[in-house]
N, C-alpha and C. Protein backbone atom coordinates (compact mmCIF):
# COMPACT_ATOMS: atom_id res chain seq x y z
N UNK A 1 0.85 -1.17 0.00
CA UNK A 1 0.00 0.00 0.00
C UNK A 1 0.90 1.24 0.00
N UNK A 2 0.70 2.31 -0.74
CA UNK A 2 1.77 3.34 -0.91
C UNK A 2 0.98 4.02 0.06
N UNK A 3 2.27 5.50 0.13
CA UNK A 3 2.05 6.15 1.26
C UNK A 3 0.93 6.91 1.30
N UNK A 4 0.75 7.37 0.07
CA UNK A 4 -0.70 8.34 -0.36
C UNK A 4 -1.75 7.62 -0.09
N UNK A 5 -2.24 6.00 -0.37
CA UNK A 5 -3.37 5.36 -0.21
C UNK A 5 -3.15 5.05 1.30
N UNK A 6 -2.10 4.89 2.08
CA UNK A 6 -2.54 5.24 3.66
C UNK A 6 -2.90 6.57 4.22
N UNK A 7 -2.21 7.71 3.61
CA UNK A 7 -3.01 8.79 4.10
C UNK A 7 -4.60 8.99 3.63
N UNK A 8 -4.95 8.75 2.33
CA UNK A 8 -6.16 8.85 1.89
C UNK A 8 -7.05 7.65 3.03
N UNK A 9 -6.33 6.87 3.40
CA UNK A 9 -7.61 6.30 4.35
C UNK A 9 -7.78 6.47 5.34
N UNK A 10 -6.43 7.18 6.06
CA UNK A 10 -6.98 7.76 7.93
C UNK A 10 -7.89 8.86 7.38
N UNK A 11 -7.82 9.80 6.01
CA UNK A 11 -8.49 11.13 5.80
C UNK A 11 -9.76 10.51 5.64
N UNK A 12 -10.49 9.42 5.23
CA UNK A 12 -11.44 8.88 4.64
C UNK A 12 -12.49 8.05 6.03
N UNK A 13 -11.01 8.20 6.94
CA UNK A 13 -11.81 7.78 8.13
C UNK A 13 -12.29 8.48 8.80
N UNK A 14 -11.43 10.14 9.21
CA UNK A 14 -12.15 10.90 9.94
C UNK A 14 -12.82 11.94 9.51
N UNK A 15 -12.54 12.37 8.01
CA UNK A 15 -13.00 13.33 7.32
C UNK A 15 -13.48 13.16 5.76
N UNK A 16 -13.81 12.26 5.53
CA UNK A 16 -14.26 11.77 4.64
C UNK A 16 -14.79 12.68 3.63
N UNK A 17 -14.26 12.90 1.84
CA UNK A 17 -15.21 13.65 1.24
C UNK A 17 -16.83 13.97 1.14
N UNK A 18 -17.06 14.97 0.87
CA UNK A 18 -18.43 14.56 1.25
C UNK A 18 -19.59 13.71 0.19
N UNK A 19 -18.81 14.11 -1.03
CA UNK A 19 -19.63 13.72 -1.86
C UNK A 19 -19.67 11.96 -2.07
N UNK A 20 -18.30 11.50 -1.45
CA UNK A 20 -18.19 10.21 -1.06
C UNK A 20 -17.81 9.55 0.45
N UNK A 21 -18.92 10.31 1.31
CA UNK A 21 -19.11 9.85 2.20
C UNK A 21 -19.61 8.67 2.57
N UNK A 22 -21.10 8.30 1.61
CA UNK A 22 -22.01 7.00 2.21
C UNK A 22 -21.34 5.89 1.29
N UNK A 23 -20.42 6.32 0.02
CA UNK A 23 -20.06 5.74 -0.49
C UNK A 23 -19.09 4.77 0.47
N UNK A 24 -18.20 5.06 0.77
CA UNK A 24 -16.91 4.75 1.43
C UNK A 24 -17.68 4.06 2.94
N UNK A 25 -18.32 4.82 3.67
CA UNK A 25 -19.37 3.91 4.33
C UNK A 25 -19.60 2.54 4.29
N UNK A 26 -20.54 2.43 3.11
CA UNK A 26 -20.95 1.47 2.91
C UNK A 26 -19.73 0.03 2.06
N UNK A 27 -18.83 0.81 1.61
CA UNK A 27 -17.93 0.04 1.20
C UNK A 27 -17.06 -0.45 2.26
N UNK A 28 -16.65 0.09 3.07
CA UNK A 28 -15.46 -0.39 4.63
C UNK A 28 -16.57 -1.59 5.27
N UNK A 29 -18.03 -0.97 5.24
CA UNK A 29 -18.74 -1.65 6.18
C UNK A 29 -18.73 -3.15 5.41
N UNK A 30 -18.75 -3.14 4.03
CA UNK A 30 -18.83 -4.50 3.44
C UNK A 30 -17.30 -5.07 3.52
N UNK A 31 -16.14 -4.46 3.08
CA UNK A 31 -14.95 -5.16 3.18
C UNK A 31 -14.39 -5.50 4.47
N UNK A 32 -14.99 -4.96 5.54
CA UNK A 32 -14.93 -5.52 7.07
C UNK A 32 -15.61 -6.52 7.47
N UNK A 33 -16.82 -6.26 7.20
CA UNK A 33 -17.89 -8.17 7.19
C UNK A 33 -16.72 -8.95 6.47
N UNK A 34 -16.01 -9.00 5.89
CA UNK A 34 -14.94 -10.32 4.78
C UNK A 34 -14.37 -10.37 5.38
N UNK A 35 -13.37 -8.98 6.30
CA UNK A 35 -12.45 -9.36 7.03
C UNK A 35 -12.58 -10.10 7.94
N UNK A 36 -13.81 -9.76 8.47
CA UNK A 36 -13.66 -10.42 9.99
C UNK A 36 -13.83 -12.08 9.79
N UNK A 37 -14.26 -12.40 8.67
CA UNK A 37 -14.42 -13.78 8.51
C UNK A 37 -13.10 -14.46 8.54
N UNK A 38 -12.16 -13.74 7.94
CA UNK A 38 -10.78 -14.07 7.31
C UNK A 38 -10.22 -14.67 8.35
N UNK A 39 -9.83 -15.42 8.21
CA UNK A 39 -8.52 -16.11 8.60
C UNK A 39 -7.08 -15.72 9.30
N UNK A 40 -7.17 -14.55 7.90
CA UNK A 40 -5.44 -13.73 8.09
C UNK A 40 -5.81 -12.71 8.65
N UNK A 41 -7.10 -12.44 9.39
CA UNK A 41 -7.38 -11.53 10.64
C UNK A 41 -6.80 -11.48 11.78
N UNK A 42 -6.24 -10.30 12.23
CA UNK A 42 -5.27 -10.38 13.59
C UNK A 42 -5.88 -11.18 14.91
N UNK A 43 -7.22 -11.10 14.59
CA UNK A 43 -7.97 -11.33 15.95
C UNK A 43 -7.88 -12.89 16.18
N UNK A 44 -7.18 -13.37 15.01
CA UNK A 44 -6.99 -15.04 15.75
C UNK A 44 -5.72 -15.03 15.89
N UNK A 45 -4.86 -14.26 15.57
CA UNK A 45 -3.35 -14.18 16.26
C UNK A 45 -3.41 -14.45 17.77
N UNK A 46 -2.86 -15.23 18.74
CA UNK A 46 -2.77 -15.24 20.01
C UNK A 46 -2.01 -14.25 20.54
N UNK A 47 -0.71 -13.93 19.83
CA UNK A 47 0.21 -13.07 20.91
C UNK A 47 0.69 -12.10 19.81
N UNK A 48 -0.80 -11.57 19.62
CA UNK A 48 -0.22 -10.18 18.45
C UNK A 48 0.54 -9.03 19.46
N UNK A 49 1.32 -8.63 19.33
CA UNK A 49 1.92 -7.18 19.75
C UNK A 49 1.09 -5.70 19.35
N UNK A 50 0.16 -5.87 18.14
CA UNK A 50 -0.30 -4.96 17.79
C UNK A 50 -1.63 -4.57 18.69
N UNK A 51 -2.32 -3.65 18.67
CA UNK A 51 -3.03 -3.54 19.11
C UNK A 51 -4.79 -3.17 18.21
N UNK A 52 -4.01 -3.00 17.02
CA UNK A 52 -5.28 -2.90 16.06
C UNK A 52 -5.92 -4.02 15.59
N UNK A 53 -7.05 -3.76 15.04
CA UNK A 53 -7.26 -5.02 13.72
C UNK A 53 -6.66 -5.40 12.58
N UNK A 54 -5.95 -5.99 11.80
CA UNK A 54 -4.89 -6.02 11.18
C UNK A 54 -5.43 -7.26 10.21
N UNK A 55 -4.60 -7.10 8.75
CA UNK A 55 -4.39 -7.91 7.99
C UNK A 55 -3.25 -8.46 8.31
N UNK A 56 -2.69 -9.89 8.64
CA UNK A 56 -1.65 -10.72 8.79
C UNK A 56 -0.93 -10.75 7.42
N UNK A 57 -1.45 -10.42 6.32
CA UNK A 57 -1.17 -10.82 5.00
C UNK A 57 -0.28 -9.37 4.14
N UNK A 58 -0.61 -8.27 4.77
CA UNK A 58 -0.07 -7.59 4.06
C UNK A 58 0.61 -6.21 4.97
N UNK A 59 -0.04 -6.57 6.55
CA UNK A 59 -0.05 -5.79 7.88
C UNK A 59 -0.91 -4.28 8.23
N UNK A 60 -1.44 -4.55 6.57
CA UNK A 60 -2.27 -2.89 6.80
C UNK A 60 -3.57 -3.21 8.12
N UNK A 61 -3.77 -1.82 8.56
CA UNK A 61 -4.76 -2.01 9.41
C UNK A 61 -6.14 -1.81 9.03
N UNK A 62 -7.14 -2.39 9.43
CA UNK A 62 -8.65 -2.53 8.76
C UNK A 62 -9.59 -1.67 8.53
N UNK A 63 -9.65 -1.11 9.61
CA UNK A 63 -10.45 0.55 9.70
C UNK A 63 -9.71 1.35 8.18
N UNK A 64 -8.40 1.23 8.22
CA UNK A 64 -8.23 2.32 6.97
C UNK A 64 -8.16 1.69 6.05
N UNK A 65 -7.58 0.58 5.55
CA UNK A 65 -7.50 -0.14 4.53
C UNK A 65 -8.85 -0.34 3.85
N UNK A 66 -9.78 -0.71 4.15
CA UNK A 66 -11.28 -0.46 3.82
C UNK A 66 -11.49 0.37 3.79
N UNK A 67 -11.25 2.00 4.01
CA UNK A 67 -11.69 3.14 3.61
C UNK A 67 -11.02 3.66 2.55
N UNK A 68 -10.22 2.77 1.49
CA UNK A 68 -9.54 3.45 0.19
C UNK A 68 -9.91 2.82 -0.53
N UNK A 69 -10.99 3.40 -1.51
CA UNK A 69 -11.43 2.73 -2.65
C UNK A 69 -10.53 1.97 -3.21
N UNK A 70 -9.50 2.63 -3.69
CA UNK A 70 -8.71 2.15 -4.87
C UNK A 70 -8.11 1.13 -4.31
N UNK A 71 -8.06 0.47 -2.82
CA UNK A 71 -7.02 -0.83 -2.47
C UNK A 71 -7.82 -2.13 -2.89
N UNK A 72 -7.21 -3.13 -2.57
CA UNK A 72 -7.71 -4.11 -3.04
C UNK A 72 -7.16 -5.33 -2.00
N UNK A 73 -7.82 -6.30 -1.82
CA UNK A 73 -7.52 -7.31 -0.66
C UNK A 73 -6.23 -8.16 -1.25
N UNK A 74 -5.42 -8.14 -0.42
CA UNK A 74 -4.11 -8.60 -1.17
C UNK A 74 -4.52 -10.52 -1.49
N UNK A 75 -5.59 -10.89 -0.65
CA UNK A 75 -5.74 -11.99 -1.09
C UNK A 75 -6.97 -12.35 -2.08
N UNK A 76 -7.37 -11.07 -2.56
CA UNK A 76 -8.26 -11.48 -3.51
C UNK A 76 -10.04 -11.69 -2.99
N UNK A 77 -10.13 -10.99 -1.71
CA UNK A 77 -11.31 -11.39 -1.11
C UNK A 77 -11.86 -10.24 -1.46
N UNK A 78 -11.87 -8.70 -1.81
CA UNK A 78 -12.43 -7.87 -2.21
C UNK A 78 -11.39 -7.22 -3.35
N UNK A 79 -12.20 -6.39 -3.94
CA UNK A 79 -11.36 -5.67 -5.35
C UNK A 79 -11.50 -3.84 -5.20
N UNK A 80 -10.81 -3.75 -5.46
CA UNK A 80 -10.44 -1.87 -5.73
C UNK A 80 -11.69 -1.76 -6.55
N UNK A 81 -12.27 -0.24 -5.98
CA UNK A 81 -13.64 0.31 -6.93
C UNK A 81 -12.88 1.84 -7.47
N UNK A 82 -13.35 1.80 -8.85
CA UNK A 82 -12.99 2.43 -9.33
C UNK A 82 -14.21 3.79 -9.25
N UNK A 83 -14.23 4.92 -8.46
CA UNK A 83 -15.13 5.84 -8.58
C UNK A 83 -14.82 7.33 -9.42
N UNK A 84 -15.61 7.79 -10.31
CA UNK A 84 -15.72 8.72 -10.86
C UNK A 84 -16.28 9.90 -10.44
N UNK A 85 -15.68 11.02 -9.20
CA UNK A 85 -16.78 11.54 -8.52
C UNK A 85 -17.64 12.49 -9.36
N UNK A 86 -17.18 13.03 -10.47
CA UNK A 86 -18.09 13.81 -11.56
C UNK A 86 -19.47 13.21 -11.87
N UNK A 87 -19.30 11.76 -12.17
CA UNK A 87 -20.38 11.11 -12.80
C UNK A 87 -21.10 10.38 -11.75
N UNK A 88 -21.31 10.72 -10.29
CA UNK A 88 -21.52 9.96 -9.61
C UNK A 88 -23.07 10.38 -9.20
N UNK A 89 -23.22 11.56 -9.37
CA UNK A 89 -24.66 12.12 -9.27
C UNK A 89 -25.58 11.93 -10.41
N UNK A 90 -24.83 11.40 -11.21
CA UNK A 90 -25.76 11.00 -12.88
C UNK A 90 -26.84 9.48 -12.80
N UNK A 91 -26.80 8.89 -11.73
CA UNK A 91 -27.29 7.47 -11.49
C UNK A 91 -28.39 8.20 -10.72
C-alpha cells in the first residue's frame, strides 16, 4: 500500500469527502464483514503485539484499509472500486 493510499484512508476515516461519504461507508462496512471472517485476521493471532485489527497478510490495518477505494484485498477477497466523482450524481 503506498504512502498516499494510507493517508487517503486515515483522511477517509475521519474526514471523509463529502460527496463520497455514504459511499466509502458502505464500502469499509462491506470489506470488514470479509475481514472479519478471514482467517489472516489479527484477531486469531494469540500473541499479536499490535493492538489494532490487522491484515496478517499484508499488515495494513482494517479501519483504513477499507476506507480506500482504490485498495484491493491482497488476497483477492475484495477488489479496488474504481469511482468517478463527476459522474456519480448522474445514477
Amino acid at each position: 500500500m503506498s504512502w498516499t493510499n494510507i493517508i487517503t484512508g486515515w483522511r477517509n476515516h475521519f474526514i471523509p469527502p463529502e460527496e463520497l461519504k455514504e459511499v466509502i461507508k458502505q464500502v469499509s462496512e462491506e470489506r470488514l464483514t470479509i475481514c472479519e471472517q478471514c482467517p489472516l485476521h489479527s484477531k486469531h493471532l494469540k500473541n499479536s503485539l499490535r493492538p489494532d485489527a490487522h491484515c496478517t497478510s499484508c499488515g495494513c490495518t482494517l479501519i483504513m484499509k477499507t476506507k480506500v477505494l482504490a485498495e484491493q484485498c491482497p488476497t483477492g477477497k475484495w477488489k479496488a472500486i474504481d469511482i468517478n466523482i463527476n459522474n456519480q450524481n448522474e445514477h
